[in-house]
Each structure stands twice: as C-alpha cells, then as structure tokens.
C-alpha atoms as a PDB file:
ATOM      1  CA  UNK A   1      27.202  55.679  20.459  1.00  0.00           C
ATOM      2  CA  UNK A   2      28.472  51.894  21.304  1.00  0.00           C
ATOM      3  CA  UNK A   3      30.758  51.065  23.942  1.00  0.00           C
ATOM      4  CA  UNK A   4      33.039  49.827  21.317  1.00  0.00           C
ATOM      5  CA  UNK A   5      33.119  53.055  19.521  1.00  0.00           C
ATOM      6  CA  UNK A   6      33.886  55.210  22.301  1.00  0.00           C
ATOM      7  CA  UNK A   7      36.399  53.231  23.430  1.00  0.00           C
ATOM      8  CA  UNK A   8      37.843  53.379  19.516  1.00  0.00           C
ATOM      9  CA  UNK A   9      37.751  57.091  19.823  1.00  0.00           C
ATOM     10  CA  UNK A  10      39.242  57.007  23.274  1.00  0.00           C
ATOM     11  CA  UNK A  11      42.412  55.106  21.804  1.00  0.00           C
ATOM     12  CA  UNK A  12      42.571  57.175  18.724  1.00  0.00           C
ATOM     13  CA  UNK A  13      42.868  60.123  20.665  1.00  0.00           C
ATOM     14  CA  UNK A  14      46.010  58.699  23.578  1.00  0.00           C
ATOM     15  CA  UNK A  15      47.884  58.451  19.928  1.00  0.00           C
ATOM     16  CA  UNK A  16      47.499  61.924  19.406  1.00  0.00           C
ATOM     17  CA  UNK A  17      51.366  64.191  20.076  1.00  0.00           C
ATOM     18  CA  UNK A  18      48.659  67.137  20.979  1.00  0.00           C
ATOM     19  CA  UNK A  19      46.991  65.173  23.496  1.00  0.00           C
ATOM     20  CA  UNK A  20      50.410  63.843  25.309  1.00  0.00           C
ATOM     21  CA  UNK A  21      51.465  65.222  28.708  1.00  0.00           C
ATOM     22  CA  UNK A  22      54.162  67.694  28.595  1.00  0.00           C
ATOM     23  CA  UNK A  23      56.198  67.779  31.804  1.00  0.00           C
ATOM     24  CA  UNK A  24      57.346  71.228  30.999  1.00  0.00           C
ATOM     25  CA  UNK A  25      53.854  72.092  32.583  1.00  0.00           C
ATOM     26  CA  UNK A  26      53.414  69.484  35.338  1.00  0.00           C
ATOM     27  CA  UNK A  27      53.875  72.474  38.055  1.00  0.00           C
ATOM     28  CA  UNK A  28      51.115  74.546  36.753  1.00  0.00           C
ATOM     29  CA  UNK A  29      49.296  74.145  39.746  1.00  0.00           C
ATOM     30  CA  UNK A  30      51.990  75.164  41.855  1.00  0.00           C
ATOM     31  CA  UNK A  31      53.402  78.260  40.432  1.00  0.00           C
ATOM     32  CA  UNK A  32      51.933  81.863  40.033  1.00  0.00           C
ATOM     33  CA  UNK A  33      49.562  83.146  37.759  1.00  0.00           C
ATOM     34  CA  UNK A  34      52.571  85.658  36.297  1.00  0.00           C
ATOM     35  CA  UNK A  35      55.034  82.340  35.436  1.00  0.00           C
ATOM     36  CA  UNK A  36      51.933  80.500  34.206  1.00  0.00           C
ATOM     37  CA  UNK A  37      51.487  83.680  31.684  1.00  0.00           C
ATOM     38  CA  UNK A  38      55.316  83.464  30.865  1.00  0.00           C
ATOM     39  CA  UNK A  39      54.595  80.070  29.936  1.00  0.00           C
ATOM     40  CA  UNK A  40      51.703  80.686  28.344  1.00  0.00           C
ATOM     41  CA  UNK A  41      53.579  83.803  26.340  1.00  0.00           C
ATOM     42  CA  UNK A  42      56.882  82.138  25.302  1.00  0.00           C
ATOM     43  CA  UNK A  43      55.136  79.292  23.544  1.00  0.00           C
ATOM     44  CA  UNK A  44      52.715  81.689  21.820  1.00  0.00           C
ATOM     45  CA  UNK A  45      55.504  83.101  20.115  1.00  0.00           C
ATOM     46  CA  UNK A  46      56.783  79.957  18.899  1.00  0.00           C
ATOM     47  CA  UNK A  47      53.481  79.598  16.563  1.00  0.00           C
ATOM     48  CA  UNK A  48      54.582  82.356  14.368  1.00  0.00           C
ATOM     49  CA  UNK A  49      57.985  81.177  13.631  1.00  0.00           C
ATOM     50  CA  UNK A  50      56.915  77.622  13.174  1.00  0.00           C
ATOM     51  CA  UNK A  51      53.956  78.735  10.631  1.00  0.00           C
ATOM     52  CA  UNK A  52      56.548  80.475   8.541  1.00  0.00           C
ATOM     53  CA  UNK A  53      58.476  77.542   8.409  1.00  0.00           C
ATOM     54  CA  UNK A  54      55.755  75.169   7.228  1.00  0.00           C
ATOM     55  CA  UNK A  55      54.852  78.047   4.877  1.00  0.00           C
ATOM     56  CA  UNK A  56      57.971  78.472   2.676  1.00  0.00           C
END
C-alpha cells in the first residue's frame, strides 16, 4: 500500500464521530475496574433505546 494511500485512510478515519476522543472517558486509567464497568454498563443500555428509535 503507498504512502499516499495510507495517509488517505489515516485522514478518512480522524473524520470519523466513532473515532473522536470522548472526555467522558479520559480518567479510565485512573479509576477502578467497578466505575470503568458502570461506564461501560450505562452506555450499553443506551444502544437499545437508540436502535428503537432509528427503527420506527
């Protein structure tokens, strides 16, 4: 793959919303593994919701 390409790919992907820092979890290397699971839990249950919406 060229240079060029890569680099292409490399900028296409800093545009990407899924691929932007969130501070919300800037600390996860500072808290414990029980509020990193809280995290983890309370935005799993946003999927469903936000499915549903897309979906009707």
């Amino acid at each position: 793959m060229s240079e060029n390409r890569i680099k292409n790919i490399l900028e296409e992907i800093e545009g990407l919303i899924t691929e932007i820092a969130d501070p919300r979890f800037s600390r996860l290397d500072r808290i414990s593994v029980e509020e990193i699971l809280k995290i983890i839990n309370d935005e799993d249950s946003k999927v469903a919701d936000t499915v549903k919406d897309e979906i009707t």
